[in-house]
Protein backbone atom coordinates (compact mmCIF):
# COMPACT_ATOMS: atom_id res chain seq x y z
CA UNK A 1 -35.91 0.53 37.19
CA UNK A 2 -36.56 1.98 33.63
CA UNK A 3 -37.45 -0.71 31.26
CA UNK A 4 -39.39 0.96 28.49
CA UNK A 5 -38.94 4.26 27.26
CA UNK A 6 -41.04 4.70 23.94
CA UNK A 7 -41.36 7.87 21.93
CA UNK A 8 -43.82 7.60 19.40
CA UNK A 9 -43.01 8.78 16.23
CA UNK A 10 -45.43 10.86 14.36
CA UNK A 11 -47.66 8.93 11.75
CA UNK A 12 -44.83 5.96 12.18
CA UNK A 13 -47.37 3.85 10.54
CA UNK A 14 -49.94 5.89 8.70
CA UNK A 15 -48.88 4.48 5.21
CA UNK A 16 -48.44 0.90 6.41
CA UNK A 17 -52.31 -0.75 5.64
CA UNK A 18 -51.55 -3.84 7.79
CA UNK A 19 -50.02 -1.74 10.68
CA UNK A 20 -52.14 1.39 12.00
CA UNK A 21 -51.77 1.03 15.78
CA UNK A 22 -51.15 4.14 17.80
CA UNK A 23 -50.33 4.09 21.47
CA UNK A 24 -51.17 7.60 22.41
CA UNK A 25 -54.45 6.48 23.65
CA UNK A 26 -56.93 4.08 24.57
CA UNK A 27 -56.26 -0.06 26.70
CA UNK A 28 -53.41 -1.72 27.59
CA UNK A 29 -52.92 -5.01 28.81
CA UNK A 30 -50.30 -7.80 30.32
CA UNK A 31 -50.39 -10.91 28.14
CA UNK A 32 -48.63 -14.06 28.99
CA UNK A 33 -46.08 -15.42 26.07
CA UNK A 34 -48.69 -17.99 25.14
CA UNK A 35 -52.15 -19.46 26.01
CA UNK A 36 -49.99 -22.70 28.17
CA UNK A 37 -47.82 -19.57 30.10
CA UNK A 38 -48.60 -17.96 33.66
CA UNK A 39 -48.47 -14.94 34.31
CA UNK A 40 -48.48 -13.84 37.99
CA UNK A 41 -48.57 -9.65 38.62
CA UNK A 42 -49.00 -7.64 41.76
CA UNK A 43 -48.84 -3.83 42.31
CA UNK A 44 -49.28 -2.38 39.60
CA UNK A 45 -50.13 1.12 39.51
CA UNK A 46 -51.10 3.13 36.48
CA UNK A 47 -50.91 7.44 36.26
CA UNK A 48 -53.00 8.90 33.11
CA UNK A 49 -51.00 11.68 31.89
CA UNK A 50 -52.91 14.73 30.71
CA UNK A 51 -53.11 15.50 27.15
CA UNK A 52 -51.09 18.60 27.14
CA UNK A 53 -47.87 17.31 28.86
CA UNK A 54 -44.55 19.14 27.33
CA UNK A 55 -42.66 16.32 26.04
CA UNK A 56 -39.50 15.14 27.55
CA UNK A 57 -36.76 15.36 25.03
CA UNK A 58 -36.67 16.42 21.40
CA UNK A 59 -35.52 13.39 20.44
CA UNK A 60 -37.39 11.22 17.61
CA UNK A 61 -36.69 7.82 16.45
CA UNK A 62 -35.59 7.12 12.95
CA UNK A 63 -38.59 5.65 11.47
CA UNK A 64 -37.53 3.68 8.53
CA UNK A 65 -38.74 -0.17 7.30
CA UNK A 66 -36.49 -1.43 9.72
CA UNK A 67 -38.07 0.20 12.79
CA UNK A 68 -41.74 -0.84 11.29
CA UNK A 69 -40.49 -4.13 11.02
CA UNK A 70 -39.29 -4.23 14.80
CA UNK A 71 -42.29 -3.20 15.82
CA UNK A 72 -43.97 -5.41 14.31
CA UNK A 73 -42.36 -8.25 15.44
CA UNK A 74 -43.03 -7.29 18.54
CA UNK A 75 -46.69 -6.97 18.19
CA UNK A 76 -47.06 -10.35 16.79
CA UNK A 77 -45.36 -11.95 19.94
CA UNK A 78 -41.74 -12.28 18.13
CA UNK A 79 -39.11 -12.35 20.69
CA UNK A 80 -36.96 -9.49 19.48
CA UNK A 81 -33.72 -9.79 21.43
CA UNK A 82 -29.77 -9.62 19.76
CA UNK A 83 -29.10 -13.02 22.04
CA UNK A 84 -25.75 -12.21 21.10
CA UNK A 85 -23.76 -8.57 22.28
CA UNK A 86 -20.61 -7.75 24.08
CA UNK A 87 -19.40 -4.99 26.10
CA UNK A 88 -16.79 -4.52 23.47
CA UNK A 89 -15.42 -1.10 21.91
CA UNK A 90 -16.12 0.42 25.09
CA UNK A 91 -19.77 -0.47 25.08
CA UNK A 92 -21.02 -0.11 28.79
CA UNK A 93 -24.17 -2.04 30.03
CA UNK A 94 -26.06 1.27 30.60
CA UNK A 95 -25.36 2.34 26.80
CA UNK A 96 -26.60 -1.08 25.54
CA UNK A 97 -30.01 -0.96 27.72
CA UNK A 98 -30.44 2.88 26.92
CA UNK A 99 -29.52 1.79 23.15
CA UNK A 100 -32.03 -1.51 23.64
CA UNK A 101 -35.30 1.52 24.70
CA UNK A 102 -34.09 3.56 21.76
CA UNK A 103 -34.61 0.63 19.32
CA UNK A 104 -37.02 -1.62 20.67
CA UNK A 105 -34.33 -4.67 20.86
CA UNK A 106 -33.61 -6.47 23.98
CA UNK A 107 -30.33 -8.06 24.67
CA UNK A 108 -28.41 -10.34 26.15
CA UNK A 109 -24.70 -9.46 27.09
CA UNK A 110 -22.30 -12.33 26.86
CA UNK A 111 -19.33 -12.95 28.59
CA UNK A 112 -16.25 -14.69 27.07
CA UNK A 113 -15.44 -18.19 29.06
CA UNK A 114 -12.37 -20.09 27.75
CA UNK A 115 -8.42 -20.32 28.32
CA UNK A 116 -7.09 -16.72 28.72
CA UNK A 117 -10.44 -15.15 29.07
CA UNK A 118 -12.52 -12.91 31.38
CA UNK A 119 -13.70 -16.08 32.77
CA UNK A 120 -12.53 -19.13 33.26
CA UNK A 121 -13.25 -20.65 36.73
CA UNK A 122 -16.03 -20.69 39.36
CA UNK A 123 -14.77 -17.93 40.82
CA UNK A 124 -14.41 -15.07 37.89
CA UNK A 125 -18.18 -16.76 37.35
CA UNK A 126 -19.38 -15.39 40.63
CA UNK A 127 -17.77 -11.80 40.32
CA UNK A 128 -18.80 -11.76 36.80
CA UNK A 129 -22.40 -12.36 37.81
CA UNK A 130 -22.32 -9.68 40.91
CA UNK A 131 -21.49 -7.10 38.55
CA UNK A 132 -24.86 -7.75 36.37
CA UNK A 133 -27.42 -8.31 39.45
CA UNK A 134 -30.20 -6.72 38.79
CA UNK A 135 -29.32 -5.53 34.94
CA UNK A 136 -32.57 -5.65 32.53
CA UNK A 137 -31.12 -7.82 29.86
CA UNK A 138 -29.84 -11.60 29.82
CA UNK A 139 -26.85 -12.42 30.95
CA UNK A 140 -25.52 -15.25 28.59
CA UNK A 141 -21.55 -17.10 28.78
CA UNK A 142 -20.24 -17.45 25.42
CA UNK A 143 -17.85 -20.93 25.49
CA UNK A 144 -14.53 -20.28 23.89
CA UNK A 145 -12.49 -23.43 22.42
CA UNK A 146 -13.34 -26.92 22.90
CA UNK A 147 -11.56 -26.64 26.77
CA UNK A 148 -15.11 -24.24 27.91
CA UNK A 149 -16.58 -27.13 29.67
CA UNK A 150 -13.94 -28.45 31.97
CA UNK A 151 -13.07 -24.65 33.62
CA UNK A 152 -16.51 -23.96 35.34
CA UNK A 153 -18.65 -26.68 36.95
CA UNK A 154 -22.26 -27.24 36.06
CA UNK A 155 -23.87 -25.20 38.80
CA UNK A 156 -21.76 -22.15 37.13
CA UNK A 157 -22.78 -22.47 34.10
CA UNK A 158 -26.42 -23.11 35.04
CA UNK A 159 -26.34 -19.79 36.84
CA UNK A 160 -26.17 -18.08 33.05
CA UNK A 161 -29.67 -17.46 31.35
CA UNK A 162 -28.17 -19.42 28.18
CA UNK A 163 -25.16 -20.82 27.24
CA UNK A 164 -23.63 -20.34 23.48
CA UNK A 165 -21.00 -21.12 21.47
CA UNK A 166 -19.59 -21.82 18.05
CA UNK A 167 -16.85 -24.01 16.49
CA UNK A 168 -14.48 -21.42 15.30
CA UNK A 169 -11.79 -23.10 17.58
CA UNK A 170 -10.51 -26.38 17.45
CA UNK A 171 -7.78 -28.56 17.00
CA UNK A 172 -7.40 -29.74 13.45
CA UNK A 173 -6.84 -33.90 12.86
CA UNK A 174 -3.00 -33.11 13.69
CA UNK A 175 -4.19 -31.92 16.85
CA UNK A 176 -2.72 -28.50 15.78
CA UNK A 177 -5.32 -25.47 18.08
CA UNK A 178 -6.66 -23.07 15.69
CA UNK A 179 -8.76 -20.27 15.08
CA UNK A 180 -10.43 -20.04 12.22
CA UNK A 181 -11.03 -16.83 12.00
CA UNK A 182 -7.12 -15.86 12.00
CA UNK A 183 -5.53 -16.84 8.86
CA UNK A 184 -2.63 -16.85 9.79
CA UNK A 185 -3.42 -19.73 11.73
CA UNK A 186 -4.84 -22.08 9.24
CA UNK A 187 -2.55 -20.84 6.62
CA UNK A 188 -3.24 -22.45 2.96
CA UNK A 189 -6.34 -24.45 2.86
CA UNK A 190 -4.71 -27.25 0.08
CA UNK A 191 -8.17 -29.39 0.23
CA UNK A 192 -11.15 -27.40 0.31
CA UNK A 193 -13.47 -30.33 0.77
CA UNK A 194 -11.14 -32.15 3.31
CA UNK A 195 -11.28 -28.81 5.40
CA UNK A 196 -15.08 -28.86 4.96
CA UNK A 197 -15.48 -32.46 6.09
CA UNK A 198 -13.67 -31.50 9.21
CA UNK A 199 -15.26 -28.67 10.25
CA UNK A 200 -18.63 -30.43 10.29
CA UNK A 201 -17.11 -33.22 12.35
CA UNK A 202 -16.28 -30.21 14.82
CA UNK A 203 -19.77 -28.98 14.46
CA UNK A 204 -21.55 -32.22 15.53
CA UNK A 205 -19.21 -32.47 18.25
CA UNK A 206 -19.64 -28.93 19.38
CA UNK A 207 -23.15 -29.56 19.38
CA UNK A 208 -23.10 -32.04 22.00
CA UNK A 209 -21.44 -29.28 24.17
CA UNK A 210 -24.00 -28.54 26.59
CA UNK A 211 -25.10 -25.33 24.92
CA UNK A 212 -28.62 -23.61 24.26
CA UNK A 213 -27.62 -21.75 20.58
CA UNK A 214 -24.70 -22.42 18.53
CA UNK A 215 -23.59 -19.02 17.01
CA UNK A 216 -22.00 -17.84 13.68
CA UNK A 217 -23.55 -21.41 12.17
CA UNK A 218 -21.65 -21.74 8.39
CA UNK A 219 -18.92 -19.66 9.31
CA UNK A 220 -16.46 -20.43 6.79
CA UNK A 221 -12.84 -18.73 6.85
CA UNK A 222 -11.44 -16.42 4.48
CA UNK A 223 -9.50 -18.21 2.36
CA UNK A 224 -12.69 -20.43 1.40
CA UNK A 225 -15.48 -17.92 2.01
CA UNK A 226 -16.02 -16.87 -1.51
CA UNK A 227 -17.45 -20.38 -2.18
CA UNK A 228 -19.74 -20.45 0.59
CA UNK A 229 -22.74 -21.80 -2.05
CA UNK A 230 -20.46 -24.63 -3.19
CA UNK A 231 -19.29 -26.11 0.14
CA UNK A 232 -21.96 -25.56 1.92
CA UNK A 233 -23.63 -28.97 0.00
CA UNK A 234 -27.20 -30.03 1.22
CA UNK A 235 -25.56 -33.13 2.96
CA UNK A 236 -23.06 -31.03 5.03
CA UNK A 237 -26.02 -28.50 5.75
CA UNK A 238 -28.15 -31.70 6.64
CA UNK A 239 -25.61 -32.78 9.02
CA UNK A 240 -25.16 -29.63 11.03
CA UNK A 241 -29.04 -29.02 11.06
CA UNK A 242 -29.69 -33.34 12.54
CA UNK A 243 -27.13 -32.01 15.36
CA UNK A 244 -28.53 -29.20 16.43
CA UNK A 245 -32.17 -30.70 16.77
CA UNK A 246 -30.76 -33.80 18.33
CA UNK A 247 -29.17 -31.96 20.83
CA UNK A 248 -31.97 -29.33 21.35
CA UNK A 249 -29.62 -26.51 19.87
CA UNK A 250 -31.00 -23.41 18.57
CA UNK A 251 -29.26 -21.69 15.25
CA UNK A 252 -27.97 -18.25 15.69
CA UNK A 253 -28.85 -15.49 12.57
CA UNK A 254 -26.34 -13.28 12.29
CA UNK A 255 -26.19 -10.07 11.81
CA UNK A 256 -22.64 -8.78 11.57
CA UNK A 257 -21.37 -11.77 9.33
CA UNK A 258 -25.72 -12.33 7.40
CA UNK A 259 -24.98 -15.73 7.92
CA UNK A 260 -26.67 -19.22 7.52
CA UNK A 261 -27.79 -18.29 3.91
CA UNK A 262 -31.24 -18.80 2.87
CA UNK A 263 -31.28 -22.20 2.01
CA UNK A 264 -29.84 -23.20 5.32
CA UNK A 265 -32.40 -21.30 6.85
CA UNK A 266 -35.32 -23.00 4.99
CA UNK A 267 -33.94 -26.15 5.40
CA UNK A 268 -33.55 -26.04 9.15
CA UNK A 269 -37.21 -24.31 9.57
CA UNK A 270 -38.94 -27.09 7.77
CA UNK A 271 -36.99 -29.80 9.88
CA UNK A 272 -37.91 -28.34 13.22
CA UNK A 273 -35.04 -26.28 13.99
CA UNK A 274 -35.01 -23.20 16.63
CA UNK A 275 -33.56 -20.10 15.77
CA UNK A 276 -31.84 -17.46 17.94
CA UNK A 277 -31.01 -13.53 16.39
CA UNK A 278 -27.77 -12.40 17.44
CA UNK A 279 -25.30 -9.94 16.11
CA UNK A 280 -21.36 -11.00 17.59
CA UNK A 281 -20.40 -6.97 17.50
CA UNK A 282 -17.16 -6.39 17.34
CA UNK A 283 -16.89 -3.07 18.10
CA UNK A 284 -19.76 -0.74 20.35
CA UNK A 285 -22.13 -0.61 17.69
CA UNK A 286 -24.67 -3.66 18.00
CA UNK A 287 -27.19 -2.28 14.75
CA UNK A 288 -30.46 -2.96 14.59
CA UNK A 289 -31.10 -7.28 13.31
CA UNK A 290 -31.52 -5.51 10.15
CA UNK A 291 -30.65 -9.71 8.74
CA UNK A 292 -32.46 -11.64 11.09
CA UNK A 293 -35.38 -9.91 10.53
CA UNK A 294 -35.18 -10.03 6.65
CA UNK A 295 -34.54 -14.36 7.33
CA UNK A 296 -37.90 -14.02 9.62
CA UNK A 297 -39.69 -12.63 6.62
CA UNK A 298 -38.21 -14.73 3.68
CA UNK A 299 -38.13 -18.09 5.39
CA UNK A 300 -41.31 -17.47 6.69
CA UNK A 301 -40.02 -17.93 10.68
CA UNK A 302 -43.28 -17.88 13.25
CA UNK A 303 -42.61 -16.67 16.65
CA UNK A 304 -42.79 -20.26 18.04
CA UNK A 305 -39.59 -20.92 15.97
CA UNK A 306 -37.55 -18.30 17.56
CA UNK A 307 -35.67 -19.37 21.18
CA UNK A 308 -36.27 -17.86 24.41
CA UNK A 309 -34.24 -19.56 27.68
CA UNK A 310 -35.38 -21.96 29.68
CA UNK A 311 -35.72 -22.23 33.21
CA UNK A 312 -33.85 -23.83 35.50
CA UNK A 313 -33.89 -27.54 36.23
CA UNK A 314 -34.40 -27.00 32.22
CA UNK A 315 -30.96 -26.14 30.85
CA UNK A 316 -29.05 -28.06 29.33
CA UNK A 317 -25.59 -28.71 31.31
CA UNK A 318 -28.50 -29.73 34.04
CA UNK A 319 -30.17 -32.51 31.44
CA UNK A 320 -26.76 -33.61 30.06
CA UNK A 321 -25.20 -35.60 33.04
């Protein structure tokens, strides 16, 4: 199975002083994430290719800052995976993994789970998981609505690599179901800050869902979005950041929407938080984590900070009885 599929660019990194690192010749090796990691290999075979072999395609990446800085990443043990993608737009999985060798970003496809969606029982788990046997990538369940946990049991969901969701549906204190990213239903928000107190209610509650990342973190809807700065006060970002480390949650970036801002972000990394990339595409492009890797640099993000999934026994709907 094809895994890696590098072209190397010519003099990618000749003007780059802290990056000079050709792979054209010379060692390799197989290093374990970390020094308390095992690593276990067997049969592996190696074929030295001759210096004048006619390469196989014309085609040459687009070297810009952004590929440097993927690169990078990589090469100081960053995790560099969009934790976040969708067969959506008519996005197939062999597009995303050949897209995922073109780029250098792994991925993890997500499937919707939730009332009215492509899965919603034990059963439409199983198929769902067939279908991806064998695939390259993570296979993550996103949890739709507040309902998620009560249509698949525990073993299903532990079957996932990682579990996700966010709190952009819930019932309102009326018990009214919305979605907030459909304006039409939440129609005029009267109260700003009586809307922002109870979306961070739904947060900590969401929180406690047994999830590994909670995605599109500070989402706010349209009709309040402009004053993102404003609500988003240090106490309400406070609150959402105490949930997530409480409940062992990691904090999505992301990409499509460049959202928590910066102070979020630098507020969560000094209290201990975990952070996930992810990009919630829409449509078949997934781009390139061109704004989780600009948070990495400006909040100052080490690799340890940056989630990977756990094992099982280890996930969370099998530690939250």
């Amino acid at each position: 199975m094809l895994v890696v599929d590098y072209i190397e660019p010519k003099d990618a990194f000749s003007a780059s002083a802290d990056f000079r690192c050709r792979f054209g010749h010379g060692t390799f090796a197989l290093q374990a994430l970390d020094a308390r990691s095992a690593a276990n290999f067997r049969n592996l075979r190696v074929r030295a290719l001759p210096d004048n072999i006619p390469e196989l395609s014309n085609e040459q990446p687009e070297v810009d800052e952004v590929y440097r800085e993927i690169i990078r990443l990589g090469a100081e043990n960053y995790p560099v995976v969009d934790y976040h993608a969708h067969l959506k737009g008519g996005l197939t999985v062999e597009q995303a993994l050949a897209n995922s060798r073109r780029v250098g970003i792994g991925y993890g496809i997500a499937i919707n789970c939730g009332l009215n969606f492509p899965v919603h029982d034990d059963a439409s788990v199983r198929d769902y998981l067939a279908s991806m046997k064998g695939q390259p990538c993570y296979v993550a369940m996103q949890g739709e609505g507040r309902e998620w946990p009560t249509l698949v049991s525990p073993e299903s969901v532990a079957r996932f690599d990682y579990v996700f969701t966010d709190a952009m549906t819930f019932r309102d204190d009326t018990g009214k179901r919305m979605r907030i990213w459909i304006p039409e239903e939440i129609g005029v928000i009267g109260d700003k800050q009586a809307f922002m107190e109870m979306l961070v209610k739904r947060i900590e509650g969401v929180m406690r869902e047994p999830i590994d990342i909670y995605a599109n973190a500070t989402y706010l809807p349209d009709q309040i979005a402009a004053d993102y700065d404003a609500l988003w006060t240090p106490e309400r970002m406070q609150r959402v950041i105490d949930a997530a480390l409480k409940n062992n949650v990691a904090i999505e970036i992301n990409n499509r929407r460049r959202i928590p801002s910066t102070t979020f972000l630098k507020r969560a990394k000094a209290a201990g938080c975990k952070f996930s990339f992810g990009t919630n595409n829409a449509e078949a492009e997934l781009g390139r984590l061109e704004y989780p890797i600009q948070m990495v640099r400006e909040c100052g993000l080490a690799w340890q900070d940056i989630f990977v999934p756990r094992p099982d026994g280890q996930k969370p709907v099998q530690l939250r009885k």
